[in-house]
PDB file of N, CA and C in Angstrom:
ATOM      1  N   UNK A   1    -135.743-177.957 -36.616  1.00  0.00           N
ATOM      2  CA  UNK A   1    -135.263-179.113 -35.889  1.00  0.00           C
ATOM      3  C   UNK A   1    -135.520-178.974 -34.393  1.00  0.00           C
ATOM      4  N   UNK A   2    -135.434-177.721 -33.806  1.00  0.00           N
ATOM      5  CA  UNK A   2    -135.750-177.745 -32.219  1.00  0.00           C
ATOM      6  C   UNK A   2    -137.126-177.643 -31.970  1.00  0.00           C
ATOM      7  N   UNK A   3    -137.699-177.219 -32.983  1.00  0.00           N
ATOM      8  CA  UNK A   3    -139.416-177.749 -32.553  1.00  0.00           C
ATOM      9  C   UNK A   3    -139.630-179.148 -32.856  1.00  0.00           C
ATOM     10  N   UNK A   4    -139.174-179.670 -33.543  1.00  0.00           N
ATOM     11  CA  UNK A   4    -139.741-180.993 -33.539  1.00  0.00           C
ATOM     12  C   UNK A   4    -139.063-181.764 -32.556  1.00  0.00           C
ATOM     13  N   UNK A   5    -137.950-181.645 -31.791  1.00  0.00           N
ATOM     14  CA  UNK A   5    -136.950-181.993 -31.224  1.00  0.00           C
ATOM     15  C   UNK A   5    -137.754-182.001 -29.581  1.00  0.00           C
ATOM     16  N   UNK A   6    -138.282-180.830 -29.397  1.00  0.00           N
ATOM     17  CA  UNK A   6    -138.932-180.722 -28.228  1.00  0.00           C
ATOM     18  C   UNK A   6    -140.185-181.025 -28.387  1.00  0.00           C
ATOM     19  N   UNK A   7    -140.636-181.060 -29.604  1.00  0.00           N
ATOM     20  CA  UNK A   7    -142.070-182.104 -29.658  1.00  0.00           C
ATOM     21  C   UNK A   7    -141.833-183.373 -29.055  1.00  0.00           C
ATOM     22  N   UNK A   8    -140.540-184.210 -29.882  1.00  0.00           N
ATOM     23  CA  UNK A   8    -140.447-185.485 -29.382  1.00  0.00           C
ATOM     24  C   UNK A   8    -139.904-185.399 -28.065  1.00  0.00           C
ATOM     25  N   UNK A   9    -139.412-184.778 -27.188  1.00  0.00           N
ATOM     26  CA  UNK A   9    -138.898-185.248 -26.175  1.00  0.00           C
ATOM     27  C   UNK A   9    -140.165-184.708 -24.807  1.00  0.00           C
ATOM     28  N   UNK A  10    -141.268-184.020 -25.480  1.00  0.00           N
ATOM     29  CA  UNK A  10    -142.053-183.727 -24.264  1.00  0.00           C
ATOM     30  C   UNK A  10    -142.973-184.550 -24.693  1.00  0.00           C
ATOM     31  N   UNK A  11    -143.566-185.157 -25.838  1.00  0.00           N
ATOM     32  CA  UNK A  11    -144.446-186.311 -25.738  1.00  0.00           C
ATOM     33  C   UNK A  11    -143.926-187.387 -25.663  1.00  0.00           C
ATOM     34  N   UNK A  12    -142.364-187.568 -25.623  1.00  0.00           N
ATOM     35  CA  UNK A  12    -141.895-189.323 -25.206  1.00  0.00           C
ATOM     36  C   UNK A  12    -142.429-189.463 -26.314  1.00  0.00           C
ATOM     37  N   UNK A  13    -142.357-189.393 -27.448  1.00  0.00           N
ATOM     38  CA  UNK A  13    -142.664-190.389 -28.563  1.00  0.00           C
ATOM     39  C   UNK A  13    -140.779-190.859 -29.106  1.00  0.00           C
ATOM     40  N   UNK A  14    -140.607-192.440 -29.373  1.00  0.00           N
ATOM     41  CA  UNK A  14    -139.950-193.089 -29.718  1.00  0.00           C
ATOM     42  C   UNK A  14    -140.168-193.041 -31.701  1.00  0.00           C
ATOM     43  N   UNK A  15    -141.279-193.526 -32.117  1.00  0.00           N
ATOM     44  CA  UNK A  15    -141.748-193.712 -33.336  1.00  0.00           C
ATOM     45  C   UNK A  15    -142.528-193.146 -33.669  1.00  0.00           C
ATOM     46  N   UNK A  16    -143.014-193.062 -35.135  1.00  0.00           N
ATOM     47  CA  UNK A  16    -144.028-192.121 -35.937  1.00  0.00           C
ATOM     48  C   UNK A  16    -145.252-192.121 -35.285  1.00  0.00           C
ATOM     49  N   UNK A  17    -145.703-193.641 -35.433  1.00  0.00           N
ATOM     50  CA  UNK A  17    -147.070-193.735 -34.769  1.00  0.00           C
ATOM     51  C   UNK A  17    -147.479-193.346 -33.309  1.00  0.00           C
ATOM     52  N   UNK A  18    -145.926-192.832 -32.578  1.00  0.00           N
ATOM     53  CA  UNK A  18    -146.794-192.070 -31.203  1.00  0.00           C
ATOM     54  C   UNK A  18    -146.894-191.004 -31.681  1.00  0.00           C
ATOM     55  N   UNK A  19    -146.856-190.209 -31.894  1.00  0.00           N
ATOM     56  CA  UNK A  19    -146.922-188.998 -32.351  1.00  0.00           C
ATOM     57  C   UNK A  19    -148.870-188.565 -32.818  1.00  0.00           C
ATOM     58  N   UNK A  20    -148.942-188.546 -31.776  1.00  0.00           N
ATOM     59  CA  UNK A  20    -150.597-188.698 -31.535  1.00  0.00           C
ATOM     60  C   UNK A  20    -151.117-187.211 -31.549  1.00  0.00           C
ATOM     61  N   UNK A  21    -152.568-186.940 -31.804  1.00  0.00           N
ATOM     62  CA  UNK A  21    -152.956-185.736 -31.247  1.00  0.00           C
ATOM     63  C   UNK A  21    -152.632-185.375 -30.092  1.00  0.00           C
ATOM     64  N   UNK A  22    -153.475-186.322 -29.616  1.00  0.00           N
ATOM     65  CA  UNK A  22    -153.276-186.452 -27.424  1.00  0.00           C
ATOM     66  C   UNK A  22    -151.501-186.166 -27.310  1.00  0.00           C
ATOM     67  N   UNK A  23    -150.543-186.521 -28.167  1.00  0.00           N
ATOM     68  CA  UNK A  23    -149.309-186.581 -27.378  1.00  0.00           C
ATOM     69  C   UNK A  23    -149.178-184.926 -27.970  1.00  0.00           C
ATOM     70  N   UNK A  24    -149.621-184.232 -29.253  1.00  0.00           N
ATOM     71  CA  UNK A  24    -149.225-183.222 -29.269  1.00  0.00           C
ATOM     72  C   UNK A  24    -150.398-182.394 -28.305  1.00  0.00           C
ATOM     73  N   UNK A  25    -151.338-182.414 -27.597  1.00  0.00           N
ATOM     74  CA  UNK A  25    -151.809-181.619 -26.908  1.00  0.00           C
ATOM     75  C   UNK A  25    -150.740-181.504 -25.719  1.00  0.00           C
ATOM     76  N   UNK A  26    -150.528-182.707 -25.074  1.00  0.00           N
ATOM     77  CA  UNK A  26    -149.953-182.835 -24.180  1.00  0.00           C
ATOM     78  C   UNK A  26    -148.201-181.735 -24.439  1.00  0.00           C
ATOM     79  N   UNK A  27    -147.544-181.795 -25.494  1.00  0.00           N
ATOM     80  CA  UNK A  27    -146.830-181.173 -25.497  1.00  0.00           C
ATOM     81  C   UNK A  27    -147.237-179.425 -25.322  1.00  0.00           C
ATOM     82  N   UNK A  28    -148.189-179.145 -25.962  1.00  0.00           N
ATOM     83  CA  UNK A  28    -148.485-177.881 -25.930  1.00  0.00           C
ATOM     84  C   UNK A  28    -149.037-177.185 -24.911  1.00  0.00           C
ATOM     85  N   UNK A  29    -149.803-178.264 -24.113  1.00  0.00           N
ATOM     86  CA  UNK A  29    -150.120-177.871 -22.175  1.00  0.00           C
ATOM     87  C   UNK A  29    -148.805-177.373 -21.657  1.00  0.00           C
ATOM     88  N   UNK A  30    -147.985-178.741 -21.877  1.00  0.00           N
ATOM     89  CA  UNK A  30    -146.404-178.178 -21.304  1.00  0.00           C
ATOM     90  C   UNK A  30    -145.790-176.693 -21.682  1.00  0.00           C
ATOM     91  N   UNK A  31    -146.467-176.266 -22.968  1.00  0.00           N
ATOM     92  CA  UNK A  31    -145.896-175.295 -23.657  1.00  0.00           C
ATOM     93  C   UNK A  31    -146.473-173.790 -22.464  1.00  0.00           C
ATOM     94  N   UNK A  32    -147.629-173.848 -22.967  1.00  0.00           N
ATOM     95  CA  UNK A  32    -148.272-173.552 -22.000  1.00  0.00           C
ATOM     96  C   UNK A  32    -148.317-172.788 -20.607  1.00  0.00           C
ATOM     97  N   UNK A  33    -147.746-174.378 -19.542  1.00  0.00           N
ATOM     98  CA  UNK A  33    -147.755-173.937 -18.470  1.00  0.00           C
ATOM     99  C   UNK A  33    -146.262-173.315 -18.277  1.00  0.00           C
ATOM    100  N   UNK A  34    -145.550-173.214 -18.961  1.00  0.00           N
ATOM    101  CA  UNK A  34    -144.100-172.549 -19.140  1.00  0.00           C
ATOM    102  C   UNK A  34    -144.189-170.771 -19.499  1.00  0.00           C
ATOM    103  N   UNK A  35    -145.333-170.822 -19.862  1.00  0.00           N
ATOM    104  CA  UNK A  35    -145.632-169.149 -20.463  1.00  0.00           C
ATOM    105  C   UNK A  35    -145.427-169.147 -21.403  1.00  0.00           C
ATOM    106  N   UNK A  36    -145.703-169.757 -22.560  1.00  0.00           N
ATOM    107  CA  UNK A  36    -145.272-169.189 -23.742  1.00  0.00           C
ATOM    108  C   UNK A  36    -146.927-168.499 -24.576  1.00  0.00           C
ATOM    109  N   UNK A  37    -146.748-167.938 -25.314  1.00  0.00           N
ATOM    110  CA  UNK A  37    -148.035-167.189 -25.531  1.00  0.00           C
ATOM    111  C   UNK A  37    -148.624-168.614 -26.702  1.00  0.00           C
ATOM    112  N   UNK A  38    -150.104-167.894 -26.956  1.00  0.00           N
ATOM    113  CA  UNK A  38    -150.833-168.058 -28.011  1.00  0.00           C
ATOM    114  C   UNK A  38    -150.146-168.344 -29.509  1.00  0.00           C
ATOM    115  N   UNK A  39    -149.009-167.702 -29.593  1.00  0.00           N
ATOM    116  CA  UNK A  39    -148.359-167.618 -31.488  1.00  0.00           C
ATOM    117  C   UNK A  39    -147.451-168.558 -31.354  1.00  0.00           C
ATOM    118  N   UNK A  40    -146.647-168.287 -30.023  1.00  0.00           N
ATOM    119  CA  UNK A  40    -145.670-169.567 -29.693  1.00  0.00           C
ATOM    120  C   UNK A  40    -146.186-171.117 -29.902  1.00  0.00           C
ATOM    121  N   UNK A  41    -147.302-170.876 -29.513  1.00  0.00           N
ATOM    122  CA  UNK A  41    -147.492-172.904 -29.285  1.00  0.00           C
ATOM    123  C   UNK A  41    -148.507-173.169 -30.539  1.00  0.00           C
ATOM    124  N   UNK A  42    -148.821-171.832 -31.273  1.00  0.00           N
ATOM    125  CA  UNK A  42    -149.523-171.994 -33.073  1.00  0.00           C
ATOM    126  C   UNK A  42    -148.450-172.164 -33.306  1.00  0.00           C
ATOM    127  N   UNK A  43    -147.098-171.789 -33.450  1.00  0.00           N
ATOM    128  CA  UNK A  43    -146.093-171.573 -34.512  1.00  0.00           C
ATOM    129  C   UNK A  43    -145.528-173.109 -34.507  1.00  0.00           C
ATOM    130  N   UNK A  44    -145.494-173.547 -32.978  1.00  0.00           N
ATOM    131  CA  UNK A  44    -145.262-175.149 -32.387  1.00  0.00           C
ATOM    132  C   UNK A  44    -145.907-176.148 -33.399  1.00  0.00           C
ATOM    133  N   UNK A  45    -147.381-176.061 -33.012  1.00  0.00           N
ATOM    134  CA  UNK A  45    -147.948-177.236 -33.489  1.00  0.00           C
ATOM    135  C   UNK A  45    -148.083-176.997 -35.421  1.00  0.00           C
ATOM    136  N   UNK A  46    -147.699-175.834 -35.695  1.00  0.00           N
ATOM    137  CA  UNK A  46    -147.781-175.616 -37.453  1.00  0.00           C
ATOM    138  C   UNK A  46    -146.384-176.695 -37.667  1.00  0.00           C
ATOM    139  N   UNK A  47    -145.752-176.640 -37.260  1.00  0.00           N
ATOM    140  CA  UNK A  47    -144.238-177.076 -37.438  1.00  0.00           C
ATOM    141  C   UNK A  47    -145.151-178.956 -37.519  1.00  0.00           C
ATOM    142  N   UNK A  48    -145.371-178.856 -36.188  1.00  0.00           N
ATOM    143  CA  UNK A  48    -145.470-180.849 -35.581  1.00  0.00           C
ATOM    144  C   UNK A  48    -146.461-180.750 -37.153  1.00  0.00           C
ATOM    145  N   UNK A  49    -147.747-180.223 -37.712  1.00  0.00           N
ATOM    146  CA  UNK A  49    -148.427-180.556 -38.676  1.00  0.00           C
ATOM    147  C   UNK A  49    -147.984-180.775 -39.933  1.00  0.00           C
ATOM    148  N   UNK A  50    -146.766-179.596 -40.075  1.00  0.00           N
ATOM    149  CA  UNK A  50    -146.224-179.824 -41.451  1.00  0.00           C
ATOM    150  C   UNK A  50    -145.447-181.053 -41.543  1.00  0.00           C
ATOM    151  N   UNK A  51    -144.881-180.994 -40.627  1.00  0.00           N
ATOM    152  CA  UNK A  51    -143.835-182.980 -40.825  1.00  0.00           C
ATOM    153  C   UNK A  51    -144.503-183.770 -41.155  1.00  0.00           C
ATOM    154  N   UNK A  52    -146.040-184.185 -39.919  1.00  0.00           N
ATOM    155  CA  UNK A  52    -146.589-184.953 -40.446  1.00  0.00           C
ATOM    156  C   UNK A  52    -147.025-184.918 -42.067  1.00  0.00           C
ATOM    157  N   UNK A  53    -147.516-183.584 -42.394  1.00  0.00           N
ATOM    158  CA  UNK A  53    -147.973-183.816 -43.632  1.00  0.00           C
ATOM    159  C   UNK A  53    -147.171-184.144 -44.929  1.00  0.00           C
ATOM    160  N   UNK A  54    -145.555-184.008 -44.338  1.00  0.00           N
ATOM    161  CA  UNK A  54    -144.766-184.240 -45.037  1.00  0.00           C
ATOM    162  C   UNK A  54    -144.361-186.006 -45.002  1.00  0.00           C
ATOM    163  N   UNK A  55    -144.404-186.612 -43.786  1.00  0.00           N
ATOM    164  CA  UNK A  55    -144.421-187.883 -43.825  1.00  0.00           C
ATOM    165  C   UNK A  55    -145.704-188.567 -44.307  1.00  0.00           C
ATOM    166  N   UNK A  56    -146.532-188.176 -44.877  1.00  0.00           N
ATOM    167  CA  UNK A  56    -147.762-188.776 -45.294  1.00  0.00           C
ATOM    168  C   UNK A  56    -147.454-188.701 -46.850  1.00  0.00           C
ATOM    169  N   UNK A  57    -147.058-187.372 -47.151  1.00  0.00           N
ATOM    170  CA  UNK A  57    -146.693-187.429 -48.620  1.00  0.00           C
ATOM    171  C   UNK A  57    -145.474-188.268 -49.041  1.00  0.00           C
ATOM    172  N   UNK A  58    -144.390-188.706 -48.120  1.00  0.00           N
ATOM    173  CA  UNK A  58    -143.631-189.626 -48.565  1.00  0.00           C
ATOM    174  C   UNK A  58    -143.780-190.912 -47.922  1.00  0.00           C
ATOM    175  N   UNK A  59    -144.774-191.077 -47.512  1.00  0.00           N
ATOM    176  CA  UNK A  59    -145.782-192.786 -47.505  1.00  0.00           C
ATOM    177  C   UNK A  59    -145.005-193.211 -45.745  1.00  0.00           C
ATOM    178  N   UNK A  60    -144.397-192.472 -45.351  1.00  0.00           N
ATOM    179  CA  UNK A  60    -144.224-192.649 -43.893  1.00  0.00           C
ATOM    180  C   UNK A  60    -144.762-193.063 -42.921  1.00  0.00           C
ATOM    181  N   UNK A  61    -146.511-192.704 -43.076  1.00  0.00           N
ATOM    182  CA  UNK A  61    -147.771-192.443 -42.465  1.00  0.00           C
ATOM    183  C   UNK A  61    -148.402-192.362 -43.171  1.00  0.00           C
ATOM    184  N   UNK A  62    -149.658-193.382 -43.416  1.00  0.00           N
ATOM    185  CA  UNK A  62    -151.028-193.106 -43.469  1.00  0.00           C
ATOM    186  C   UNK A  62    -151.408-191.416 -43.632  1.00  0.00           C
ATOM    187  N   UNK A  63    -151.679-191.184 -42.033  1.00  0.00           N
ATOM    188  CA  UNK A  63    -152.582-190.398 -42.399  1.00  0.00           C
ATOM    189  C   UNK A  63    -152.306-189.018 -41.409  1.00  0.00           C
ATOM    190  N   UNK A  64    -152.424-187.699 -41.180  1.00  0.00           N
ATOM    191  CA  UNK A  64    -151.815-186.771 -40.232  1.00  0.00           C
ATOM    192  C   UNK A  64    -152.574-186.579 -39.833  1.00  0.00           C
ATOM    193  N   UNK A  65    -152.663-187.468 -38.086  1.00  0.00           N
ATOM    194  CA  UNK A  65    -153.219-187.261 -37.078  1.00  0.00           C
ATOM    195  C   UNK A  65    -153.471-185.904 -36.548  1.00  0.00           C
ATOM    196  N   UNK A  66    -152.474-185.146 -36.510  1.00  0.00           N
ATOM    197  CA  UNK A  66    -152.037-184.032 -35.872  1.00  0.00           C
ATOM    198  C   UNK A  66    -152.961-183.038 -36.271  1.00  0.00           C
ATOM    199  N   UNK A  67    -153.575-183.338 -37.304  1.00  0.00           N
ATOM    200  CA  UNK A  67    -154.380-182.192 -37.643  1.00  0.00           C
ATOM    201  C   UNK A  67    -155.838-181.167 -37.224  1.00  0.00           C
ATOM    202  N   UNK A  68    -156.035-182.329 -36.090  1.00  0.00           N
ATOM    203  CA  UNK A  68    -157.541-182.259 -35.778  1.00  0.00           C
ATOM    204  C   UNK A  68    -157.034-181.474 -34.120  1.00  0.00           C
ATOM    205  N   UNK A  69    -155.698-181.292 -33.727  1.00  0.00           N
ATOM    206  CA  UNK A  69    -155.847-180.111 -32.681  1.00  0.00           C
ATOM    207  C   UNK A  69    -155.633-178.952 -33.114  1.00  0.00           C
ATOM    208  N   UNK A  70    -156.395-178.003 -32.447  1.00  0.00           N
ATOM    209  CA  UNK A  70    -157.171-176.592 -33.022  1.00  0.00           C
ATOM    210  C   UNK A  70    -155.904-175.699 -32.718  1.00  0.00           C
ATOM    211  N   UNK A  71    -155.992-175.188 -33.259  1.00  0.00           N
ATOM    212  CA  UNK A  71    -155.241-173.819 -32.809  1.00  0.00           C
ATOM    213  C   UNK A  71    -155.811-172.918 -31.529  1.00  0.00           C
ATOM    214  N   UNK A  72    -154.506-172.125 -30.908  1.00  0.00           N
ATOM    215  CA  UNK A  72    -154.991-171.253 -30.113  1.00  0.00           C
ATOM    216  C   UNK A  72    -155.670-170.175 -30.707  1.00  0.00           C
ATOM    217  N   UNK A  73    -156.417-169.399 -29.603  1.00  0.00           N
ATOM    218  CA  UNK A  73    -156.823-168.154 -30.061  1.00  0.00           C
ATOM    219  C   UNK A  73    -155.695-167.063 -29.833  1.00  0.00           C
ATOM    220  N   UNK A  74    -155.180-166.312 -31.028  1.00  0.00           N
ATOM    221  CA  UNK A  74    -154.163-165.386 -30.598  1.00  0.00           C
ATOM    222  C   UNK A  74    -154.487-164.287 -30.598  1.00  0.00           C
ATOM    223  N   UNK A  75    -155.787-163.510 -30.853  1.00  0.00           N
ATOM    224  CA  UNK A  75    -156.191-162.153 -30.705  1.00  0.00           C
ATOM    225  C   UNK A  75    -156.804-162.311 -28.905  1.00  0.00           C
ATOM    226  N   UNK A  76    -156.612-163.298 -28.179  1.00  0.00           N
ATOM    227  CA  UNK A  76    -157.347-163.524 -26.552  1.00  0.00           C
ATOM    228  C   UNK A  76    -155.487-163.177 -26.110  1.00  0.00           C
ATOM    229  N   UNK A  77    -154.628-163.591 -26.594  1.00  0.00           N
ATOM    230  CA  UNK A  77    -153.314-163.976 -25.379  1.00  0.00           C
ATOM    231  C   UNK A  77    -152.554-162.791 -26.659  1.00  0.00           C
ATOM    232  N   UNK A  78    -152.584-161.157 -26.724  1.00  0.00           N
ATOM    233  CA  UNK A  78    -151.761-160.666 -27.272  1.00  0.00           C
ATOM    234  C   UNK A  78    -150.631-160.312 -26.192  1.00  0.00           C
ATOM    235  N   UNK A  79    -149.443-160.581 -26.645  1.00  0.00           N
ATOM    236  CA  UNK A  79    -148.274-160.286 -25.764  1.00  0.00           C
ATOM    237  C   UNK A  79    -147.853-158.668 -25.714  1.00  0.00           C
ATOM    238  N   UNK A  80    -147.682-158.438 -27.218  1.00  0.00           N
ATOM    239  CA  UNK A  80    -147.697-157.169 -27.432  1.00  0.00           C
ATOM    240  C   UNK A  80    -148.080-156.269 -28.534  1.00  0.00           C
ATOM    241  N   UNK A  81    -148.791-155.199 -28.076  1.00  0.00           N
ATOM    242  CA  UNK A  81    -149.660-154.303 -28.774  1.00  0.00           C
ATOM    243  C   UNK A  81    -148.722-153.699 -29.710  1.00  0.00           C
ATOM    244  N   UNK A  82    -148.758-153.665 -30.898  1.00  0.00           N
ATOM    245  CA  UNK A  82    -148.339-153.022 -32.168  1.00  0.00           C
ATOM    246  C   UNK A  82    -148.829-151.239 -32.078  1.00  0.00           C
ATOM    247  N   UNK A  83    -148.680-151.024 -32.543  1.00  0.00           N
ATOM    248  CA  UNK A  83    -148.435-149.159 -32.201  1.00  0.00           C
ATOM    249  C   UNK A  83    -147.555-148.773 -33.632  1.00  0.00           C
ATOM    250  N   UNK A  84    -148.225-147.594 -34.085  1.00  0.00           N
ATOM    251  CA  UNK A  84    -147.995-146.962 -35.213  1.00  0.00           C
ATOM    252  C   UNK A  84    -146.488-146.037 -34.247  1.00  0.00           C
ATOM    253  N   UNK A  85    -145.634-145.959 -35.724  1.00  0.00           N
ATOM    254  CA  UNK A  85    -144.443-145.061 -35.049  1.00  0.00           C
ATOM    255  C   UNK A  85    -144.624-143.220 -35.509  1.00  0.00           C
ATOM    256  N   UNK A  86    -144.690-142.719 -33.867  1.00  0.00           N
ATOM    257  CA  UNK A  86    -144.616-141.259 -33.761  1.00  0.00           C
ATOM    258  C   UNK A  86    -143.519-140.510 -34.765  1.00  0.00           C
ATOM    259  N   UNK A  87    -143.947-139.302 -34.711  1.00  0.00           N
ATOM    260  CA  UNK A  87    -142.745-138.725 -35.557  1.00  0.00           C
ATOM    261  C   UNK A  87    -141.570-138.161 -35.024  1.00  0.00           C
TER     262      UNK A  87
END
């Protein structure tokens, strides 16, 4: 609920049909310029994709726009390095 919650309130979408690519890029710039890494704003837009795909399967929507913005690259923005544990 708080990802989609801050989906809608940083793209200003009112209704289904704003809920645009462009409005989810635009949310995820915001994401973005806040610092959040690479997995953060994948984990974001997996969330905004699955609704849609869930409002498409219950005839809500046509069709899930949302799908055609790419994912980040998350092996470019690692936050933190994994490391085997010493004995």
């Amino acid at each position: 609920r708080s990802q989609l919650a801050a989906l809608v309130e940083g793209s200003k979408a009112t209704r289904l049909a704003e809920l645009t690519a462009d409005a989810l890029e635009l949310h995820l710039a915001a994401l973005k310029s806040r610092g959040l890494s690479a997995r953060s704003m994948n984990f974001s837009r997996q969330i905004a994709v699955a609704f849609m795909a869930w409002c498409v399967k219950t005839g809500k929507v046509e069709s899930n726009a949302l799908r055609v913005v790419p994912k980040q690259d998350e092996s470019r923005d690692r936050r933190r390095i994994r490391r085997p544990l010493t004995d």
